[in-house]
C-alpha atoms as a PDB file:
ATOM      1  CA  UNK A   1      90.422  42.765 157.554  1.00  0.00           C
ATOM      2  CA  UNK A   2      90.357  43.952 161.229  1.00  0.00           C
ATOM      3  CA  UNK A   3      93.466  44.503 161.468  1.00  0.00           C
ATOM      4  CA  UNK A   4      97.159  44.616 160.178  1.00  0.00           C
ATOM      5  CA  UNK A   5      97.341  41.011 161.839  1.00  0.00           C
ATOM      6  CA  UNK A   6      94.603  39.925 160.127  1.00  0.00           C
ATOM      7  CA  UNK A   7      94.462  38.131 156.464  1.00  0.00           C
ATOM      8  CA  UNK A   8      91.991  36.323 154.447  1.00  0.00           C
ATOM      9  CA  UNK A   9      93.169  32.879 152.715  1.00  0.00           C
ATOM     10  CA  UNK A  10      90.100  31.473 150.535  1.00  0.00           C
ATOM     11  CA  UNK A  11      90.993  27.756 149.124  1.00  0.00           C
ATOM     12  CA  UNK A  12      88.698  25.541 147.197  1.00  0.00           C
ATOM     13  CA  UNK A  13      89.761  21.235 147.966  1.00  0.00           C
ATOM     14  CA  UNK A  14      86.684  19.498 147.167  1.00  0.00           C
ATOM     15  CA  UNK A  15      84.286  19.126 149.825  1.00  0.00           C
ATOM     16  CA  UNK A  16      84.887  21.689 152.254  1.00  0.00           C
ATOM     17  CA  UNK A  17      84.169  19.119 155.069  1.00  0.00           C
ATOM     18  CA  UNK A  18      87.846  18.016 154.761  1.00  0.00           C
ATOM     19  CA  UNK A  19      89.273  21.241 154.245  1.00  0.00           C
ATOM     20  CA  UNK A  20      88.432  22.690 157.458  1.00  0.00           C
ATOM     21  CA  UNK A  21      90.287  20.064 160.436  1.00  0.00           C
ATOM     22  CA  UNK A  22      93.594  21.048 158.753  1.00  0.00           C
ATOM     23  CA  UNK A  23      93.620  24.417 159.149  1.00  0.00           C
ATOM     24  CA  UNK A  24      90.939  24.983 162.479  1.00  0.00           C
ATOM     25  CA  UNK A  25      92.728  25.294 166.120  1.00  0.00           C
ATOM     26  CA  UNK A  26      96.459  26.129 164.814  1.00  0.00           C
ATOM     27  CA  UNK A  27      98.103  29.161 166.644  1.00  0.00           C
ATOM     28  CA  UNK A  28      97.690  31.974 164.679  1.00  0.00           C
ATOM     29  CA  UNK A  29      94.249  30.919 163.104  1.00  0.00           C
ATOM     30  CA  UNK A  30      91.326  33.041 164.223  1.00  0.00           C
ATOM     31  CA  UNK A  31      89.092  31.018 162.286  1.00  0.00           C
ATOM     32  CA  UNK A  32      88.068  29.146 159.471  1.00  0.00           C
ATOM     33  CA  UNK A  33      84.555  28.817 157.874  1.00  0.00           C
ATOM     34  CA  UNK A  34      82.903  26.669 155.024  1.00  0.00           C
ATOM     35  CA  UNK A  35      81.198  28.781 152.282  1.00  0.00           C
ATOM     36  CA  UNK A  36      81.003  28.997 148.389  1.00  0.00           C
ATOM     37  CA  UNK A  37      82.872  31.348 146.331  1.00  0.00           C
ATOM     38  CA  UNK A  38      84.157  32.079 142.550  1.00  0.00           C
ATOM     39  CA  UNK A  39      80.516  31.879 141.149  1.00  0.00           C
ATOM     40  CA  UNK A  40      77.901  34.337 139.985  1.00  0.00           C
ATOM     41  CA  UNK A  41      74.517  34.196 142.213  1.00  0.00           C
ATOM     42  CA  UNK A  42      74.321  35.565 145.526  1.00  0.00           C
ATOM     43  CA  UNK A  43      74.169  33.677 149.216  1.00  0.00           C
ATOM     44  CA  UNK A  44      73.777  30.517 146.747  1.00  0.00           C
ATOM     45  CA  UNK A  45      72.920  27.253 148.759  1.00  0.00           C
ATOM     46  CA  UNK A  46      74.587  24.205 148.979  1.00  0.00           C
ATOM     47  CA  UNK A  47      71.882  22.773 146.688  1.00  0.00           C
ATOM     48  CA  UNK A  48      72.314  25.575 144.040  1.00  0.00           C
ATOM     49  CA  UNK A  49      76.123  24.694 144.091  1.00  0.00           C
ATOM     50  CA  UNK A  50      75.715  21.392 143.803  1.00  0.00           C
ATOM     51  CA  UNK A  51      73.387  21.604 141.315  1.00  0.00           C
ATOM     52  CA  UNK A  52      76.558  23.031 138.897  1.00  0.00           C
ATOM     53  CA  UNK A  53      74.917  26.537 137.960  1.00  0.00           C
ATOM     54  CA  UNK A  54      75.780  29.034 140.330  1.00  0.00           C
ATOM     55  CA  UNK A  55      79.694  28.590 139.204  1.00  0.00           C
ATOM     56  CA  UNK A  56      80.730  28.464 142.779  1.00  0.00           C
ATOM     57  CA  UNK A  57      83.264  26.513 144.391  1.00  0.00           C
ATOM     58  CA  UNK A  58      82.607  24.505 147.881  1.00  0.00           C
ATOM     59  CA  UNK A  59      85.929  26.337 149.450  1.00  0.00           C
ATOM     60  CA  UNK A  60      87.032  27.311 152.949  1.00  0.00           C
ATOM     61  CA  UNK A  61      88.135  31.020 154.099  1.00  0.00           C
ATOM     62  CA  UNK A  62      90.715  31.386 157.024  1.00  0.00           C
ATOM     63  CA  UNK A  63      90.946  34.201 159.019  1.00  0.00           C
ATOM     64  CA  UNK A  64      94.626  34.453 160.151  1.00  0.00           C
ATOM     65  CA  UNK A  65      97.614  35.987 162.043  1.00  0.00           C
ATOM     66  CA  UNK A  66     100.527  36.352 159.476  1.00  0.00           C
ATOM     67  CA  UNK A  67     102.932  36.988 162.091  1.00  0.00           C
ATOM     68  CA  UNK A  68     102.130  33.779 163.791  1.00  0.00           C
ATOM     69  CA  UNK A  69     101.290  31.093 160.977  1.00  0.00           C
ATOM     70  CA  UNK A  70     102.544  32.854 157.053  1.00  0.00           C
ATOM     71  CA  UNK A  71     100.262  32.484 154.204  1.00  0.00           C
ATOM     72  CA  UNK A  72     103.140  30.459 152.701  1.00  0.00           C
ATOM     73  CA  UNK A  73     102.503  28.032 155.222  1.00  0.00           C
ATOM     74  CA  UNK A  74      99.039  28.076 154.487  1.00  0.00           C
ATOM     75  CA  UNK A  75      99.216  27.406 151.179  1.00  0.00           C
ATOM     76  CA  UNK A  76     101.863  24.120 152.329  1.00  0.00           C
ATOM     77  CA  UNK A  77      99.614  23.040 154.104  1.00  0.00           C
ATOM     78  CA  UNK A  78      96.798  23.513 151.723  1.00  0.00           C
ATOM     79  CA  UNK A  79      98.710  21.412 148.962  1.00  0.00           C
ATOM     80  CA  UNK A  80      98.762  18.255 151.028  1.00  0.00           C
ATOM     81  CA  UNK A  81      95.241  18.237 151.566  1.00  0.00           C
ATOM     82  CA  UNK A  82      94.024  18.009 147.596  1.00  0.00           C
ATOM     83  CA  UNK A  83      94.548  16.077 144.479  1.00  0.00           C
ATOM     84  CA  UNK A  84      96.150  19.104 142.500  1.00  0.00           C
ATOM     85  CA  UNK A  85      96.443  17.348 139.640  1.00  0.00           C
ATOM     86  CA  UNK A  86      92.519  16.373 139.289  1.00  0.00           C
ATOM     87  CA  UNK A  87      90.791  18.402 136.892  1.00  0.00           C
ATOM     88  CA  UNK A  88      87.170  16.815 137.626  1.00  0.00           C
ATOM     89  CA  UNK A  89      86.705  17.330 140.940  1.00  0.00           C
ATOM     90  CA  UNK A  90      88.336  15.666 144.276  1.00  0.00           C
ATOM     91  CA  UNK A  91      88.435  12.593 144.976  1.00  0.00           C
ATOM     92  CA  UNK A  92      84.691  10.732 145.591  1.00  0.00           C
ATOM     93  CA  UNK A  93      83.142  14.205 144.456  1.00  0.00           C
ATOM     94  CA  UNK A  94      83.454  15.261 140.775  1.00  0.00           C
ATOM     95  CA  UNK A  95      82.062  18.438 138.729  1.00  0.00           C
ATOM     96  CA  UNK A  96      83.546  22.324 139.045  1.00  0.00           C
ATOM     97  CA  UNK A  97      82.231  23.062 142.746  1.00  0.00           C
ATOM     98  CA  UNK A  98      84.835  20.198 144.097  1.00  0.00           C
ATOM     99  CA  UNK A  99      87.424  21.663 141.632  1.00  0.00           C
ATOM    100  CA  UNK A 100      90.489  22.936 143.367  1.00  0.00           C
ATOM    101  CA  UNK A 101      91.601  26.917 143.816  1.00  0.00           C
ATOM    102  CA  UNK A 102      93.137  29.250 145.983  1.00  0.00           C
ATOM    103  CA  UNK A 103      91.760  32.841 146.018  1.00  0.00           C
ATOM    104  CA  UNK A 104      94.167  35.393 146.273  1.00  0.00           C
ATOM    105  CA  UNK A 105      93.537  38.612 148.142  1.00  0.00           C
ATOM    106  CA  UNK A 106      96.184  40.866 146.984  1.00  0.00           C
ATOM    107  CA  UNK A 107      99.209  41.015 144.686  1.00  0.00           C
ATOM    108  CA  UNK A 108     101.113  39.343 147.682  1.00  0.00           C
ATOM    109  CA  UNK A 109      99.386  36.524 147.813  1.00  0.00           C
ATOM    110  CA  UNK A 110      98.753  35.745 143.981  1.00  0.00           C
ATOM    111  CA  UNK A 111     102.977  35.684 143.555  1.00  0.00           C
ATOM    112  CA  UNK A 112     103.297  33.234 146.682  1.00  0.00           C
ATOM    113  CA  UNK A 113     100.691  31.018 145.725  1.00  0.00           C
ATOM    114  CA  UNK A 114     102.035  30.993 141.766  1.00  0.00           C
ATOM    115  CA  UNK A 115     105.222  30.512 143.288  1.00  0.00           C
ATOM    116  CA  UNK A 116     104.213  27.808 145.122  1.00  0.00           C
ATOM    117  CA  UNK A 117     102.139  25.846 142.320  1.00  0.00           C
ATOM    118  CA  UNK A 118     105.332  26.155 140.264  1.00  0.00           C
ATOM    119  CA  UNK A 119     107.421  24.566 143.258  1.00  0.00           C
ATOM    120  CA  UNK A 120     105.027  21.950 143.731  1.00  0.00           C
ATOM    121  CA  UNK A 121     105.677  21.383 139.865  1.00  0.00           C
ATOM    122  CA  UNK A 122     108.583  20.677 140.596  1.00  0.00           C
ATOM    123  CA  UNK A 123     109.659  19.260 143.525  1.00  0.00           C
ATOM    124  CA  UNK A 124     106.121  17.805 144.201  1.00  0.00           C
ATOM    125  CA  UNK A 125     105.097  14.088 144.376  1.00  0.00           C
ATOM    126  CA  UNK A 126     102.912  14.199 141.219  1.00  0.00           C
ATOM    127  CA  UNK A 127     104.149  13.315 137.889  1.00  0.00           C
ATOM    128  CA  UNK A 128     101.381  15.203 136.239  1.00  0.00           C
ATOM    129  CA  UNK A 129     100.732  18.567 135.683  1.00  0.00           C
ATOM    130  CA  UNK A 130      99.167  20.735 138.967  1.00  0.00           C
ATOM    131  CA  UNK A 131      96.122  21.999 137.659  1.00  0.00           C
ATOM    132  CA  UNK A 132      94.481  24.468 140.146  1.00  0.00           C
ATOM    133  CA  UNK A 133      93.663  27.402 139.667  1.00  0.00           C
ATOM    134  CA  UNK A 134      94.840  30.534 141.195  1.00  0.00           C
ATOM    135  CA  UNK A 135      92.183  33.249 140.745  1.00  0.00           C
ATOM    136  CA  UNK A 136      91.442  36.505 142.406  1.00  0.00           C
ATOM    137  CA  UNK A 137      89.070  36.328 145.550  1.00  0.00           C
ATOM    138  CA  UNK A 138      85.245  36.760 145.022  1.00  0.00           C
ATOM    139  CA  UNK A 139      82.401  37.592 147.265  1.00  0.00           C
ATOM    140  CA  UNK A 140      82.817  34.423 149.838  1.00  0.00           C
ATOM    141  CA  UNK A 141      79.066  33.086 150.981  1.00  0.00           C
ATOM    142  CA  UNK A 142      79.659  31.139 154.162  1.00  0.00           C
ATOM    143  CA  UNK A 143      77.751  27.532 154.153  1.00  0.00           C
ATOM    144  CA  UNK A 144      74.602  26.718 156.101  1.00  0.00           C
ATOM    145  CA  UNK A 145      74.923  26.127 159.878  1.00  0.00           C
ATOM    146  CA  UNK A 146      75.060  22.113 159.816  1.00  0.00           C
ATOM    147  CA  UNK A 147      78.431  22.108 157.168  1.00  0.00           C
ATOM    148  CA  UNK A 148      80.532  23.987 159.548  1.00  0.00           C
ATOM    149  CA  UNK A 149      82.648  22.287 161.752  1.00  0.00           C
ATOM    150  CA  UNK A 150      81.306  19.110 160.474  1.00  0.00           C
ATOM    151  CA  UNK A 151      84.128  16.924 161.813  1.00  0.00           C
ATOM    152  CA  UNK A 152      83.192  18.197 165.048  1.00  0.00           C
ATOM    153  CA  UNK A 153      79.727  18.212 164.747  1.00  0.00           C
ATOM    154  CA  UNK A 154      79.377  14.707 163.401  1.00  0.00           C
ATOM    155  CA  UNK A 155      83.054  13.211 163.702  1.00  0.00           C
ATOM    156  CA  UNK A 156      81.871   9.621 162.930  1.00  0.00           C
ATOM    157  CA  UNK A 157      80.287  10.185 159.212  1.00  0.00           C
ATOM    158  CA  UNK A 158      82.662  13.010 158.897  1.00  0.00           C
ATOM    159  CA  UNK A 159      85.914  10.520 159.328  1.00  0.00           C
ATOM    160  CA  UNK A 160      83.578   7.797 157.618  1.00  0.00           C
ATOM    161  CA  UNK A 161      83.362  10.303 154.443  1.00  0.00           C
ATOM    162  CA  UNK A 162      87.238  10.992 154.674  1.00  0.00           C
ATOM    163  CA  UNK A 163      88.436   7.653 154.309  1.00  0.00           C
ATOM    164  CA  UNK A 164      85.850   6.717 152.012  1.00  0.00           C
ATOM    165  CA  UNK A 165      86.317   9.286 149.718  1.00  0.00           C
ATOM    166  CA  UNK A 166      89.698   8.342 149.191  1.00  0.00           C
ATOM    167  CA  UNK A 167      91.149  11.581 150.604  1.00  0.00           C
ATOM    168  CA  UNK A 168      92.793  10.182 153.740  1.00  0.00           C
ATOM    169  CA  UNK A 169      94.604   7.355 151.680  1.00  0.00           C
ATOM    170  CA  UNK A 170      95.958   9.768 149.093  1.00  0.00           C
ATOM    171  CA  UNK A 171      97.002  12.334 151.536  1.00  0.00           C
ATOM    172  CA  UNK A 172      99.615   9.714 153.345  1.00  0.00           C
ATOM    173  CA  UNK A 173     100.359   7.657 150.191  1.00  0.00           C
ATOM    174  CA  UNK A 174     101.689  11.710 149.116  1.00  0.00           C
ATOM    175  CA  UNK A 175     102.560  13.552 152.004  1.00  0.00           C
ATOM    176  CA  UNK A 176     103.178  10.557 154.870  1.00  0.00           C
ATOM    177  CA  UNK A 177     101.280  10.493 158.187  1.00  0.00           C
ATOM    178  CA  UNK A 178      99.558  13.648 159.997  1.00  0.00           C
ATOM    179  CA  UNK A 179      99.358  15.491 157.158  1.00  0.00           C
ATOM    180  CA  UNK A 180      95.550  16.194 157.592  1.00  0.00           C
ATOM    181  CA  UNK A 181      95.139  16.545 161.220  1.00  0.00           C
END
């Protein structure tokens, strides 16, 4: 961390292709990069992850301004973007590395992101129980070259994939309109 304006957020959402447009080009965000984290191996590729071995999530680290946009937002914001009460996966993709966490950084972090699984509990849309995890941050391996900015890079397969997946559909039948732009 740079500096004291600077945090780390890590969340895991499924494919990390749909986790990134949320988050990228808000004020305060610096930046916000596809990788793998949580598992065991080492700079693991997207085929090792896939593969189910390296015990790696697909997630997405943001670098941010807390003065300017709160982790509590964040983690809002995070929320409406997933299936938190999936236990297989997200959405089209199933297995653990499409499972759904947020990585906490500090003490700080781990008590706003319990606190706001336990609000989501409650005053969420889902009548079944939120299942992601909250675990402590691991080493974070960022994604090959092609995966990052994907909805920039390819924006017609990339909004192809997030309708088709069912992600786009489930976000507004949740959270209403705009919730994943």
């Amino acid at each position: 961390m740079a500096n004291n304006n600077e945090e780390k957020a890590t969340f895991a959402g499924g494919c990390f292709w749909c986790m990134v447009k949320p988050f990228d080009e808000l004020p305060g965000i610096k930046a916000v990069i596809s990788g793998y984290t949580g598992g065991d191996k080492e700079n693991p590729t997207y085929e090792e992850v896939c593969s189910e071995t390296t015990g790696h999530y697909e997630a997405v680290q943001i670098t941010f301004d807390p003065t300017i946009f709160p982790y509590e937002r964040l983690l809002e914001l995070y929320w409406q973007q997933i299936d938190p009460t999936d236990t297989g996966g997200q959405f089209y993709d199933r297995g653990q590395s499409y499972q759904t966490a947020i990585f906490y950084y500090n003490e700080q972090q781990k008590q706003l992101a319990e606190a706001s699984k336990e609000k989501l509990e409650k005053e969420g849309p889902f009548k079944d129980p939120i299942v992601t995890k909250i675990l402590p941050a691991k080493a974070f391996y960022p994604a090959e070259e092609y995966h990052q900015h994907y909805y920039k890079k390819n924006p017609t397969h990339y909004q192809a994939y997030h309708q088709g997946s069912g992600r786009a559909g489930f976000i507004k039948q949740n959270w209403g309109e705009k919730k994943d732009e």
